[in-house]
Protein backbone atom coordinates (compact mmCIF):
# COMPACT_ATOMS: atom_id res chain seq x y z
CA UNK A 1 9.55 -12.40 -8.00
CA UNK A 2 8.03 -9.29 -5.82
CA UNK A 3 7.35 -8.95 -2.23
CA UNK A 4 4.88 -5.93 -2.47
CA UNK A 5 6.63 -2.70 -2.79
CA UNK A 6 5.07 -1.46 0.39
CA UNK A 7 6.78 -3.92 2.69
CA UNK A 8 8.90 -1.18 4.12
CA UNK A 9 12.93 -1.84 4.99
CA UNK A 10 12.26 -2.25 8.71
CA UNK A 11 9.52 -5.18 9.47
CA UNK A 12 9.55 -6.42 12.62
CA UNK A 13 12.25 -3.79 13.79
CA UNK A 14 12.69 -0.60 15.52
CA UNK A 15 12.78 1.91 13.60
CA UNK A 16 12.03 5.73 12.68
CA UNK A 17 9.21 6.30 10.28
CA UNK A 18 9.11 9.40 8.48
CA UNK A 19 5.93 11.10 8.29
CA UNK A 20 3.02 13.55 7.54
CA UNK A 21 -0.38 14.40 8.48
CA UNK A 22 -3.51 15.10 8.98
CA UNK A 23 -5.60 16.27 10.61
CA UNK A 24 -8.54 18.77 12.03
CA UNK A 25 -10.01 18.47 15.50
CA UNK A 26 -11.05 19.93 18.84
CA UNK A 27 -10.74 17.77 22.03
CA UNK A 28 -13.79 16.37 23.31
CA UNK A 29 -13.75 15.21 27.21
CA UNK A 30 -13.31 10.92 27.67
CA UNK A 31 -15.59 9.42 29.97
CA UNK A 32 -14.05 6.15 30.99
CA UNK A 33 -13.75 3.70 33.65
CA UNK A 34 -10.43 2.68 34.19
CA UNK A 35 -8.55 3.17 37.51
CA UNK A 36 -4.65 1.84 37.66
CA UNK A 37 -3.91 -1.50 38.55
CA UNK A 38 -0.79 -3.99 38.72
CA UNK A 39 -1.54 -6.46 35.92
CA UNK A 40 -0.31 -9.53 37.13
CA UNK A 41 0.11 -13.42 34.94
CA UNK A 42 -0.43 -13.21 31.36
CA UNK A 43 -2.93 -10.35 31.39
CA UNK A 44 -5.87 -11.96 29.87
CA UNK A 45 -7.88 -10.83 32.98
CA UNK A 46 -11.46 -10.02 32.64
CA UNK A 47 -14.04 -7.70 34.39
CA UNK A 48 -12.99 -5.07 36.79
CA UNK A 49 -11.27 -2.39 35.87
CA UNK A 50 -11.77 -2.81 32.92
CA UNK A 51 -12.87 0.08 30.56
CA UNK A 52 -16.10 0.48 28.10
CA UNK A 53 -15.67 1.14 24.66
CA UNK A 54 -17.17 4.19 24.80
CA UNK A 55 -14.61 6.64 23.08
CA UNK A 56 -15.28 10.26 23.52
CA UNK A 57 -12.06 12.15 21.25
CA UNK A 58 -12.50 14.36 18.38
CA UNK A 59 -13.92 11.74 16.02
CA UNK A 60 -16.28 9.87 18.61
CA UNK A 61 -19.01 10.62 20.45
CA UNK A 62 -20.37 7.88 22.78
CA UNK A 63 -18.64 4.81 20.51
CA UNK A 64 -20.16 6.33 17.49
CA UNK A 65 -18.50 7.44 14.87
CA UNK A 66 -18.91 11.43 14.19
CA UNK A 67 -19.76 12.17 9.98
CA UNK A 68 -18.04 15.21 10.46
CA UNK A 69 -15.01 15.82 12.80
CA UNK A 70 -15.47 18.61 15.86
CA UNK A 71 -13.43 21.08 14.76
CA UNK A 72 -13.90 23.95 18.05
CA UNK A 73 -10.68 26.01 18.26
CA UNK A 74 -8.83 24.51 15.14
CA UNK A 75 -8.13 26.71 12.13
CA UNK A 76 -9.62 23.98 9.11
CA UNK A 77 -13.40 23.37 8.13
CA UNK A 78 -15.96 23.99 10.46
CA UNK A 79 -18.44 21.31 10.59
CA UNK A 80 -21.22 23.09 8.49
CA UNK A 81 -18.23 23.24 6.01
CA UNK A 82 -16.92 19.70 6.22
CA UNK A 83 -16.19 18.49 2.77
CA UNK A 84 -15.57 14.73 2.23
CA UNK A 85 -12.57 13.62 0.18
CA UNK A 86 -12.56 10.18 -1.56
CA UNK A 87 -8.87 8.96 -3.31
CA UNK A 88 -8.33 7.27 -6.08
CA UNK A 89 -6.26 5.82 -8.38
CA UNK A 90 -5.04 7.98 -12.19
CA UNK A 91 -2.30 7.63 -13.90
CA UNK A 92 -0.81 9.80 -12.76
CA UNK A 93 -0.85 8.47 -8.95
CA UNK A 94 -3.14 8.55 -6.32
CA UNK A 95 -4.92 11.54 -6.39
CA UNK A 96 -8.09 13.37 -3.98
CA UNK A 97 -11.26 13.60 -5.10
CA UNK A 98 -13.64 16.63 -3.74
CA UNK A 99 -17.18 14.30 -2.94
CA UNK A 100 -19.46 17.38 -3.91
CA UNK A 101 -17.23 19.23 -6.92
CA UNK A 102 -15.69 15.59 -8.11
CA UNK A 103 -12.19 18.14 -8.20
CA UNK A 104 -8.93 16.09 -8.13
CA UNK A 105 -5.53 16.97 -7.36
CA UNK A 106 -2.87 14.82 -7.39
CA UNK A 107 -1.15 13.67 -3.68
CA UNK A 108 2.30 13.93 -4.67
CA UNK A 109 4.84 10.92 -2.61
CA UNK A 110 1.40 8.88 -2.18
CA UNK A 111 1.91 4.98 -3.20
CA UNK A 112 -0.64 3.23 -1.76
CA UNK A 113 -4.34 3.13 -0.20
CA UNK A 114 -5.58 1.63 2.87
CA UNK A 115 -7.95 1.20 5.10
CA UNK A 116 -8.15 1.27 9.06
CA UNK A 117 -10.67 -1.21 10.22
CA UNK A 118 -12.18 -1.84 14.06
CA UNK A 119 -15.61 -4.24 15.47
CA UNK A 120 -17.52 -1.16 14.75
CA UNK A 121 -17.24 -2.39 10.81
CA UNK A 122 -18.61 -5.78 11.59
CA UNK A 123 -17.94 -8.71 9.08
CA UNK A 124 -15.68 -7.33 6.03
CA UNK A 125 -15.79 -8.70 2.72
CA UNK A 126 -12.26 -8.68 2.63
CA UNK A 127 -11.93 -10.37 -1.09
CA UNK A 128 -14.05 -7.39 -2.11
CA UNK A 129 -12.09 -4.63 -0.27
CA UNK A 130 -8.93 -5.78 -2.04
CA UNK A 131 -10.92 -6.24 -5.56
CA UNK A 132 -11.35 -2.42 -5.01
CA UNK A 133 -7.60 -1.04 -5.05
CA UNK A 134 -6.78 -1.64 -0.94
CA UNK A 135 -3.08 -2.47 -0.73
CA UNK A 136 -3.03 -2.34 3.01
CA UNK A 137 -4.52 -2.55 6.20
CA UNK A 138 -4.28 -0.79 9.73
CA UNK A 139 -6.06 -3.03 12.13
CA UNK A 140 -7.67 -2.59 15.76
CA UNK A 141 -6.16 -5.37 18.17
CA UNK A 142 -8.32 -3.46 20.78
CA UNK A 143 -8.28 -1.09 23.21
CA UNK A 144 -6.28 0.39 26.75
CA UNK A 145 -5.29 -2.26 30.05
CA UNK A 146 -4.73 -5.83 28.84
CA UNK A 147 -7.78 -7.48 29.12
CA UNK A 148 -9.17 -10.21 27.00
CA UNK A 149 -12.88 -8.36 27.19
CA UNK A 150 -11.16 -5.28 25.97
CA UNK A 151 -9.83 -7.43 22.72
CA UNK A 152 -11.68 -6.21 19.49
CA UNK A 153 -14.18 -8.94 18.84
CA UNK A 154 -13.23 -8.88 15.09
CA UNK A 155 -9.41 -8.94 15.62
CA UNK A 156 -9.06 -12.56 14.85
CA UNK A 157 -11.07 -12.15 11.69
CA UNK A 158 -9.72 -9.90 10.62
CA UNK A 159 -5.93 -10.20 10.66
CA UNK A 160 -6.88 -13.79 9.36
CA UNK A 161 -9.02 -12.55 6.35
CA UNK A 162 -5.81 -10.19 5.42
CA UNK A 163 -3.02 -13.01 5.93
CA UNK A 164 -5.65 -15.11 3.39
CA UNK A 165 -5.58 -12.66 0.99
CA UNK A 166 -1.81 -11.41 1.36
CA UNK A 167 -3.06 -7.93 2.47
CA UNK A 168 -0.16 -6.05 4.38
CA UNK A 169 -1.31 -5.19 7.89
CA UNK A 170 0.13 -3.00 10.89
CA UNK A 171 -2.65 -2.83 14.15
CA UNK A 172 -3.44 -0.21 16.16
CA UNK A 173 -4.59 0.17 20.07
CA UNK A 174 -7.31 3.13 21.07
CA UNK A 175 -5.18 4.21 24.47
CA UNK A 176 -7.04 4.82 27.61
CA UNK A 177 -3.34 5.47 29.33
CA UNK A 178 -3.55 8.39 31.65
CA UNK A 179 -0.09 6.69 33.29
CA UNK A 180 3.14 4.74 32.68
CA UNK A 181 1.79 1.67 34.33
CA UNK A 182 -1.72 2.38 32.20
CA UNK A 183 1.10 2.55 28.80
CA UNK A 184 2.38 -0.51 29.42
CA UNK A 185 -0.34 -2.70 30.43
CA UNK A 186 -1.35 -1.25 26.63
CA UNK A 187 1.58 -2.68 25.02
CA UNK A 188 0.86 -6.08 26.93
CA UNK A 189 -2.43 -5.77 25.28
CA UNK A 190 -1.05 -5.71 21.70
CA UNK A 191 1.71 -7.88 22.07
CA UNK A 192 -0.67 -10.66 23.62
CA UNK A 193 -2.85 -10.35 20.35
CA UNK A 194 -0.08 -10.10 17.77
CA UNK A 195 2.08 -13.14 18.94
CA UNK A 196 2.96 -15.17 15.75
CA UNK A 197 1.61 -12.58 13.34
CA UNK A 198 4.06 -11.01 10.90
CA UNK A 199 3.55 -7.45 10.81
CA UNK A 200 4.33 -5.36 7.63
CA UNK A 201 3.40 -1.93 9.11
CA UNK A 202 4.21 -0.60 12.92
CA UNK A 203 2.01 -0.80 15.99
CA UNK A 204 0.18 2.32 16.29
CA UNK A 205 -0.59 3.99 19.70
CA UNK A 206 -3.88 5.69 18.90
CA UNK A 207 -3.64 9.39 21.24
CA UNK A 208 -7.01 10.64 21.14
CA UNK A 209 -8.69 10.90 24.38
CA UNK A 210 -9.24 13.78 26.45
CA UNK A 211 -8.44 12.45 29.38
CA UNK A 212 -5.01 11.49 28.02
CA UNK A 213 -4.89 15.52 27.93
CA UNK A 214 -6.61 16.01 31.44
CA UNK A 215 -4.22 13.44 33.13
CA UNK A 216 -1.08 14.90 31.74
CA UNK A 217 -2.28 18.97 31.49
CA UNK A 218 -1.40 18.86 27.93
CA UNK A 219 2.50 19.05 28.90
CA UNK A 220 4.32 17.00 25.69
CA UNK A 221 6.74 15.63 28.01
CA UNK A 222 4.76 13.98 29.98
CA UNK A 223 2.54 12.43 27.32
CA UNK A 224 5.65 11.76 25.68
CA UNK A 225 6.51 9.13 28.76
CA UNK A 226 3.11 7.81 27.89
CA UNK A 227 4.20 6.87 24.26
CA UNK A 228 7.61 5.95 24.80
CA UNK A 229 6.46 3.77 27.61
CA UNK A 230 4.37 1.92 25.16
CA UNK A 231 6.50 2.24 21.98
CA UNK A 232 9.60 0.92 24.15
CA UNK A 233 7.88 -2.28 24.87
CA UNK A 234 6.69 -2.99 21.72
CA UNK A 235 9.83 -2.29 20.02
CA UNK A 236 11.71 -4.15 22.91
CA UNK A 237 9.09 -7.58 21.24
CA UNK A 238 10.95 -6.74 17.54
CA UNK A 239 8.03 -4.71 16.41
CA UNK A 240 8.06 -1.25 14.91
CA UNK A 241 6.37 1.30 16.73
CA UNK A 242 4.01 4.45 16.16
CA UNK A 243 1.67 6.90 16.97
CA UNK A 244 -1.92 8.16 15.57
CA UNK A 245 -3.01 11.46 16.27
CA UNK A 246 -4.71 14.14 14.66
CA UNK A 247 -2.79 17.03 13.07
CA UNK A 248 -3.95 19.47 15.85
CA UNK A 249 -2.44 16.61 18.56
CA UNK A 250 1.05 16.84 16.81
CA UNK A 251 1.17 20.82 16.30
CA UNK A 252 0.43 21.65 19.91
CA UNK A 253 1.04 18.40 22.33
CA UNK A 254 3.02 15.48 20.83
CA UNK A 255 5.95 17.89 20.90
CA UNK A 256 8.37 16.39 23.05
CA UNK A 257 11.75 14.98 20.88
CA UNK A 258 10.35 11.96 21.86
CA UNK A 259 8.03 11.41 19.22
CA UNK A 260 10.70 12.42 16.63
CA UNK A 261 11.49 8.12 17.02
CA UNK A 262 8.61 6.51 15.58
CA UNK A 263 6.38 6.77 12.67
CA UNK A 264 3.59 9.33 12.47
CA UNK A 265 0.42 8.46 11.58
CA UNK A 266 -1.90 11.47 11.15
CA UNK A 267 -5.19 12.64 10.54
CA UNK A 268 -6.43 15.44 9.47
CA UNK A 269 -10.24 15.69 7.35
CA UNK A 270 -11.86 17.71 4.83
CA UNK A 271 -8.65 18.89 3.27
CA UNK A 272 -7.22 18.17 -0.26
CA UNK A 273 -3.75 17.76 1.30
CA UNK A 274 -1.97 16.95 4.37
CA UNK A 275 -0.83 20.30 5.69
CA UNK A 276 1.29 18.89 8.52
CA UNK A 277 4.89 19.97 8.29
CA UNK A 278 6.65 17.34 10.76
CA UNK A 279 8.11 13.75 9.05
CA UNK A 280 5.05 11.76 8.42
CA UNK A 281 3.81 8.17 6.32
CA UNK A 282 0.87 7.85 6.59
CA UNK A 283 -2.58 10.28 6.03
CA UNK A 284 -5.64 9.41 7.62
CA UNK A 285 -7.83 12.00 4.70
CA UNK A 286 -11.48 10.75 6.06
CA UNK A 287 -13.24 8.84 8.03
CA UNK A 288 -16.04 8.85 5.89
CA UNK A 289 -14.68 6.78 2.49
CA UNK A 290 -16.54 4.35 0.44
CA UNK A 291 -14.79 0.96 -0.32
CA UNK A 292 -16.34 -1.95 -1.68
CA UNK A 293 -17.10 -5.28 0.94
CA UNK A 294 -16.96 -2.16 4.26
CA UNK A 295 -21.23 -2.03 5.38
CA UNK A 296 -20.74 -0.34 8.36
CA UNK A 297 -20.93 1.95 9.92
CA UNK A 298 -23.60 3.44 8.26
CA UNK A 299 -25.24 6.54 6.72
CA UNK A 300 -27.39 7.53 4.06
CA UNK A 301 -24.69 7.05 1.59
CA UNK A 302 -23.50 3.77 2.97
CA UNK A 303 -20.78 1.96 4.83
CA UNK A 304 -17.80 4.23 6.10
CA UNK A 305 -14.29 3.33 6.63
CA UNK A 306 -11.51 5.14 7.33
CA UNK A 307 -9.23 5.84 4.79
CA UNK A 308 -5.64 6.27 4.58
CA UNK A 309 -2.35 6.83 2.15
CA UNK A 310 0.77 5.69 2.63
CA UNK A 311 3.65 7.97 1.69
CA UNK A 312 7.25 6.71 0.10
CA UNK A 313 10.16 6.57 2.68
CA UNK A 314 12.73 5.25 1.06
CA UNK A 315 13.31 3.24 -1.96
CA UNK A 316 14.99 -0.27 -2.17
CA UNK A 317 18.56 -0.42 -1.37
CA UNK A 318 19.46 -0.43 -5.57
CA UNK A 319 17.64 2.37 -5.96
CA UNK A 320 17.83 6.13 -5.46
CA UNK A 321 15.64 8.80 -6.41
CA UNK A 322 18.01 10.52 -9.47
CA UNK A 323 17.89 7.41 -11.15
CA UNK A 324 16.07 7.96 -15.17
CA UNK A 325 13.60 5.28 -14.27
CA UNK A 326 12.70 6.80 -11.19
CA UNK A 327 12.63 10.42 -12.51
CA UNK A 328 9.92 9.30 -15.33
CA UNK A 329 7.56 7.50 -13.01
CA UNK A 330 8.37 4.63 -14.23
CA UNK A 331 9.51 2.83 -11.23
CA UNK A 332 6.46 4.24 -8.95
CA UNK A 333 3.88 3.52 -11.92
CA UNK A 334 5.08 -0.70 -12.06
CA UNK A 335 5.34 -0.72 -7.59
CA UNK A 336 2.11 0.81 -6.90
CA UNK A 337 -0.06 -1.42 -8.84
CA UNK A 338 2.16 -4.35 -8.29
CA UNK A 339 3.25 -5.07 -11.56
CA UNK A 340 6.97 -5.17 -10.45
CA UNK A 341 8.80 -5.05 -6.76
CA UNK A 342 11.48 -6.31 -5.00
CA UNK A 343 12.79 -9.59 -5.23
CA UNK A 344 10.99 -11.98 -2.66
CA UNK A 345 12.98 -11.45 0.63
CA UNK A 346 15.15 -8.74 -0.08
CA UNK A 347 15.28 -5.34 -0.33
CA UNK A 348 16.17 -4.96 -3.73
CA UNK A 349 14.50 -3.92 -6.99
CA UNK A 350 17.29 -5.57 -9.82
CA UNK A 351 16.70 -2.50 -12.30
CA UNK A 352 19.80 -3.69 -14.16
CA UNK A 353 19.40 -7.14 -13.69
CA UNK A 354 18.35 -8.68 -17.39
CA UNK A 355 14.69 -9.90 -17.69
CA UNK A 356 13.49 -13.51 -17.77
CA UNK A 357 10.89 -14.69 -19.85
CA UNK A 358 8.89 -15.88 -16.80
CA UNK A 359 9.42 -12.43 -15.44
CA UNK A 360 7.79 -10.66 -18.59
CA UNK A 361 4.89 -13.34 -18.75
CA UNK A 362 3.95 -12.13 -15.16
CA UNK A 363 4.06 -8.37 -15.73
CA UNK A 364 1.91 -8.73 -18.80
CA UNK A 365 -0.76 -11.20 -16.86
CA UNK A 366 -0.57 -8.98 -13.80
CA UNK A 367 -1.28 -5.78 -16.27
CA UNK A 368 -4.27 -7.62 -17.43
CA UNK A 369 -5.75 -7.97 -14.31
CA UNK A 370 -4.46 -11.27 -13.25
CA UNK A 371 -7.18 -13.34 -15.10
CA UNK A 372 -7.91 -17.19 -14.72
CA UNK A 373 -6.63 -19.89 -17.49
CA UNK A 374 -7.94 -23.76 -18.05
CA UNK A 375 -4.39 -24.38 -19.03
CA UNK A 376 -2.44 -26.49 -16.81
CA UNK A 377 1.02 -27.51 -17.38
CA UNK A 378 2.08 -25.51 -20.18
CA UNK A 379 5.50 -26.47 -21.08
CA UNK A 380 7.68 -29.17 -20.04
CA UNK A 381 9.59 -26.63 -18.22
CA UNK A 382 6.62 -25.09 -16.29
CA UNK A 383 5.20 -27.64 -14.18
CA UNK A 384 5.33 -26.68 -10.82
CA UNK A 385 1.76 -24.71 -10.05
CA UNK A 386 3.61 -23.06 -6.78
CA UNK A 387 6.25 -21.14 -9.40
CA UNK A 388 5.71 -17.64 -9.63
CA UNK A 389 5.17 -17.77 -13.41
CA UNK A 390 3.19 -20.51 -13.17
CA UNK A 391 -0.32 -19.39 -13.69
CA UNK A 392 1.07 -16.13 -16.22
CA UNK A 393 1.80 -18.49 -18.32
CA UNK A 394 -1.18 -20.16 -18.48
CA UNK A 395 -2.78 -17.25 -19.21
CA UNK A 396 -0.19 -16.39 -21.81
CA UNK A 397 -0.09 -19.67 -23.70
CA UNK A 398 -3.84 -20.14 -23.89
CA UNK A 399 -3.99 -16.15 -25.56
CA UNK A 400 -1.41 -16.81 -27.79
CA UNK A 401 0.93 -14.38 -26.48
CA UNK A 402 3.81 -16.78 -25.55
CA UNK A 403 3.93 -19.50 -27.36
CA UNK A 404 7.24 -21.27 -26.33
CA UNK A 405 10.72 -22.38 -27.91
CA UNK A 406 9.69 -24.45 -31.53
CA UNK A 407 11.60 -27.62 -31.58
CA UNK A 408 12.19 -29.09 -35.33
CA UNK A 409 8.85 -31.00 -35.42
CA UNK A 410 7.52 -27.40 -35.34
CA UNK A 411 5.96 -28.34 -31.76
CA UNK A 412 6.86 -26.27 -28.53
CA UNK A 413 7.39 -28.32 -25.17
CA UNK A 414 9.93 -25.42 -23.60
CA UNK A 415 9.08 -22.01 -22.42
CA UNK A 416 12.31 -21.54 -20.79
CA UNK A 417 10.92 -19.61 -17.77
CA UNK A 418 14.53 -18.35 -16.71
CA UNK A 419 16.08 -17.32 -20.30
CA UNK A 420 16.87 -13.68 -20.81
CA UNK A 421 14.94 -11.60 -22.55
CA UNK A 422 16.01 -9.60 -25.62
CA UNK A 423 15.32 -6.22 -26.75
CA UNK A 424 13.09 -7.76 -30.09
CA UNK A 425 11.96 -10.63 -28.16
CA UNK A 426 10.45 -8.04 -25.88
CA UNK A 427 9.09 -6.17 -28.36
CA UNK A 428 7.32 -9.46 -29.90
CA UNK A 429 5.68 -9.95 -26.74
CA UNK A 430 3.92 -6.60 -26.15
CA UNK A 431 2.98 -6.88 -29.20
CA UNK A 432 1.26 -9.44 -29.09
CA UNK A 433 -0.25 -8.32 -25.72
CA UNK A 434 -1.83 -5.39 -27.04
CA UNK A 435 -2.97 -6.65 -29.98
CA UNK A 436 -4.57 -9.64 -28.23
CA UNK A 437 -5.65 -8.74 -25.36
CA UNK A 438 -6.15 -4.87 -25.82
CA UNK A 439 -7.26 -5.03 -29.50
CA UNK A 440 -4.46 -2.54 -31.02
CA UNK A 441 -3.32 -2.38 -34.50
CA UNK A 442 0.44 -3.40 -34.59
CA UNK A 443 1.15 -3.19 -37.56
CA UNK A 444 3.88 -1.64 -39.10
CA UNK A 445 5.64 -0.46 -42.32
CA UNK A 446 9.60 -0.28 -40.52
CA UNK A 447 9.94 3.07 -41.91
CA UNK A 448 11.04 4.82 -38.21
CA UNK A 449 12.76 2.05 -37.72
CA UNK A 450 14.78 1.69 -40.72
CA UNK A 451 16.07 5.23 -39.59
CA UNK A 452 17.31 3.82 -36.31
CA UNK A 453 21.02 2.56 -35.81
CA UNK A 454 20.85 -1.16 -35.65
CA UNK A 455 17.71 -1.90 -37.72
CA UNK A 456 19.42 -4.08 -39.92
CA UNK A 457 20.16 -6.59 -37.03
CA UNK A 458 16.71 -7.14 -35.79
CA UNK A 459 15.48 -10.80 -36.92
CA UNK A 460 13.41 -11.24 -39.57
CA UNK A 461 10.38 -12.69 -36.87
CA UNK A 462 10.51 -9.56 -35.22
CA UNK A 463 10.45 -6.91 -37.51
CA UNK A 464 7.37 -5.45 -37.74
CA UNK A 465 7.01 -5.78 -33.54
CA UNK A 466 10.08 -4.08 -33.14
CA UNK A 467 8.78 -1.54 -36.07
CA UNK A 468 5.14 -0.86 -34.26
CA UNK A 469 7.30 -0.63 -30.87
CA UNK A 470 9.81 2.73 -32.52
CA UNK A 471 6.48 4.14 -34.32
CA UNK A 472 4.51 4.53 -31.18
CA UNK A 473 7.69 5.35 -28.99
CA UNK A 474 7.60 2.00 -26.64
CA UNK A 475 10.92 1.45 -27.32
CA UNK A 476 13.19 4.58 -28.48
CA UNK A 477 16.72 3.14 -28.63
CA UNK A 478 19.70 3.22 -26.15
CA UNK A 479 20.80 6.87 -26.35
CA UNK A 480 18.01 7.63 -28.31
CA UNK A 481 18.96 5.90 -31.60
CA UNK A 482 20.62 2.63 -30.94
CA UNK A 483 17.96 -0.33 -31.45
CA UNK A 484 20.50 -3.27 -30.07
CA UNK A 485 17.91 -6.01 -30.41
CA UNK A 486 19.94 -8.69 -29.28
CA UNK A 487 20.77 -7.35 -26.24
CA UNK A 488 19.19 -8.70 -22.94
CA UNK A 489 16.21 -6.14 -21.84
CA UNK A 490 16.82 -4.63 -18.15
CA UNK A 491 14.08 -4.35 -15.73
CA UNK A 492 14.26 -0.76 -15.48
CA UNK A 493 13.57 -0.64 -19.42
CA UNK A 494 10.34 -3.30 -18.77
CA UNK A 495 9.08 -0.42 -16.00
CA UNK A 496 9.69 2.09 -18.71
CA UNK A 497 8.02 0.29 -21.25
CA UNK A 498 4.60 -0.40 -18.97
CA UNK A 499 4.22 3.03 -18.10
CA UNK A 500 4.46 4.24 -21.64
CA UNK A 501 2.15 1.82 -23.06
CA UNK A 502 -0.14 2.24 -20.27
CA UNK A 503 -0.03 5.84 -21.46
CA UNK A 504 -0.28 4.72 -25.03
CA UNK A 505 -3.26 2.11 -24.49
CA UNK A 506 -5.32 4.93 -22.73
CA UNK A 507 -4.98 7.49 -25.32
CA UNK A 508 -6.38 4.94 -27.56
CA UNK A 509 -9.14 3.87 -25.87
């Protein structure tokens, strides 16, 4: 069953990231330490040369953090004005949430949250972080000439803590590089750190420093040979490559066609929206958001983390955008929480490929919030703990919501994990899933359903399911009137059929 959704077609590859925004920002001068050397052995080196972590850019100020961005010269908020935006979450999709009006407005092409995490966090409670809607994380392997005192002393934790938990993870590097030789010794940095690590997001060359600017006058070719001497060597290893900058960065110095290659990470603050107009993924909104398990660092209203969303840039290689289940949400409502994706180690989504039962039992367990069962063993048939379906149904035999194939001793050994699903067997099942473990009437009198061509062929066990699934519109019929319960249910029609009774379970509550 599903890799995550947000595993994007090009892990471990070069590749071109689309991408969009952010941003806000004046330049701030860099005071660092760091004159060029020849990096010689396996650059692990310690001492001198090496710089101090000391960032001065438009979000730092002497290695702290800055509540609000400097904004000098740069047409957004000024910082007597800056407004912090939180995301979360609706129905809808992810949306932004104005911290002093509460306002939302939906972040249209937005599938998934993350975080961007350094040492200056401390110790995460990762298990918490991803308790509290984090699908992914950007993390700090460091930062500028490869030195093993320049390594982020919470690196190790925390890519470990995220390959634990299955959290998808690119890294990041906070470049020093005034110089080609200063780039690459960068890129020796990262690729040191990430040996052995399987990256699901790009390595990020973090432009921020003025002295990036002073070193190169601000001319976008030149600090385009800065990022294409580090993006070259990473991409040479089999990673993807990008760059981090802030919206003002990209509008007036990361010109060059050079960048056009690799993803775009930007930031850009106290906005609603990403405003950037160039190809973007990814939207660093704040660096002031609130997620569960993040202490530091901290203000009076708590930890602060940066916070990011991911943007869609492509869809798996069965699916295009015109497709009906796309159109309705459907597919982007199952992906983003993780109810459905791709089928592990491919690209590809199956919407027309017919459901199992297995597959159903996980959706369901998955919408309820993938609780813990004391069953063991279920079935005959589902015995193997490290099966996909294995602890769904669990769940789903111990709430009575599968119950298994009845032999003629009325017991039930078989579950039949990989048997198609039908239409009215379907039906049966989310029924009984919202009547046990949402508490909703599904009853029915057939009435709506009587009117519906192919009525007469639903079995008599089914019935009123199928009846309570016309009445409150879960299932509709192909071409509108055609029940055909005995044909196998399509994963594009189980997508369809969460969304709408998420829609229909909220309205009730």
């Amino acid at each position: 069953m599903a890799d995550l959704w947000h595993r994007m077609d090009a892990l471990r590859a070069p590749r071109a990231f689309s991408l969009a925004a952010l941003a806000v920002a004046a330049i701030c001068t860099l005071c660092l330490i760091s004159p060029v050397q020849a990096l010689a052995g396996d650059g692990s080196q310690v001492g001198e040369g090496a710089q101090a972590d000391g960032a001065d850019s438009w979000r730092f100020s002497g290695a702290q953090l800055l509540r609000a961005p400097a904004t000098d010269g740069v047409s957004l908020l000024s910082s007597a004005d800056y407004v912090e935006f939180d995301t979360q979450l609706t129905f809808d999709g992810y949306v932004t949430v104005n911290r002093q009006t509460g306002s939302q407005r939906l972040v249209p092409g937005a599938i998934a949250k993350g975080v961007d995490v350094s040492e200056w966090n401390r110790t995460i409670d990762w298990d918490a972080v991803k308790n509290d809607g984090v699908k992914f994380a950007i993390i700090r392997v460091g930062y500028g000439n490869d030195y093993s005192d320049q390594d982020d002393e919470y690196w190790e934790r925390n890519v470990s803590e995220c390959e634990r938990l299955g959290i998808p993870y690119g890294v990041y590097i906070y470049s020093y590089a005034k110089d080609v030789d200063m780039a690459k010794s960068e890129a020796d940095h990262v690729l040191r750190l990430i040996d052995g690590h399987d990256l699901a997001y790009p390595v990020y060359f973090d432009m921020e420093a003025g002295s990036q600017l002073d070193a190169t006058g601000g001319d976008p070719a030149e600090l385009g040979k800065l990022a294409s001497a580090f993006c070259d060597k990473i991409e040479a290893a089999g990673y993807a490559a990008g760059v981090y900058a802030n919206k003002f960065w990209f509008d007036n110095y990361l010109t060059d066609p050079a960048f056009d290659q690799w993803d775009h990470w930007v930031a850009e603050y106290g906005a609603s929206q990403c405003h950037y107009e160039g190809d973007y993924s990814m939207w660093q909104l704040s660096s002031g958001g609130r997620v569960a398990g993040i202490n530091y660092p901290e203000d009076d209203e708590g930890g602060r983390v940066d916070v990011n969303l991911m943007y869609r840039t492509s869809y798996p290689d069965d699916v295009s955008a015109d497709e009906w289940y796309v159109e309705s949400g459907a597919f982007d409502y199952v992906t983003i929480r993780d109810y459905m994706g791709t089928y592990s180690g491919t690209n590809s989504f199956g919407p027309y490929d017919s459901l199992e039962r297995g597959m159903v039992a996980t959706i369901l367990w998955r919408m309820a919030g993938c609780p813990w069962s004391g069953e063991s063993y279920p079935f005959e048939d589902v015995g193997d703990p490290d099966a996909y379906f294995y602890d769904a149904v669990c769940w789903a035999k111990e709430c009575g919501i599968i119950s298994g194939y009845r032999n003629a001793d009325g017991t039930y050994t078989n579950f039949g994990p990989h048997d198609n699903v039908t239409r009215e067997q379907l039906a049966c099942m989310f029924a009984r899933y919202a009547n046990i473990n949402d508490g909703l009437d599904t009853s029915s009198d057939c009435s709506a359903m009587n009117e519906k061509t192919g009525a007469d062929a639903v079995s008599d066990y089914a019935r009123e399911s199928m009846g309570w699934a016309v009445d409150t519109g879960l299932i509709e019929g192909v071409n509108g009137n055609e029940l055909r319960p005995q044909d196998n249910a399509w994963r594009a029609s189980m997508a369809q059929l969460v969304r709408t009774y998420s829609r229909i379970y909220l309205d009730s509550l």
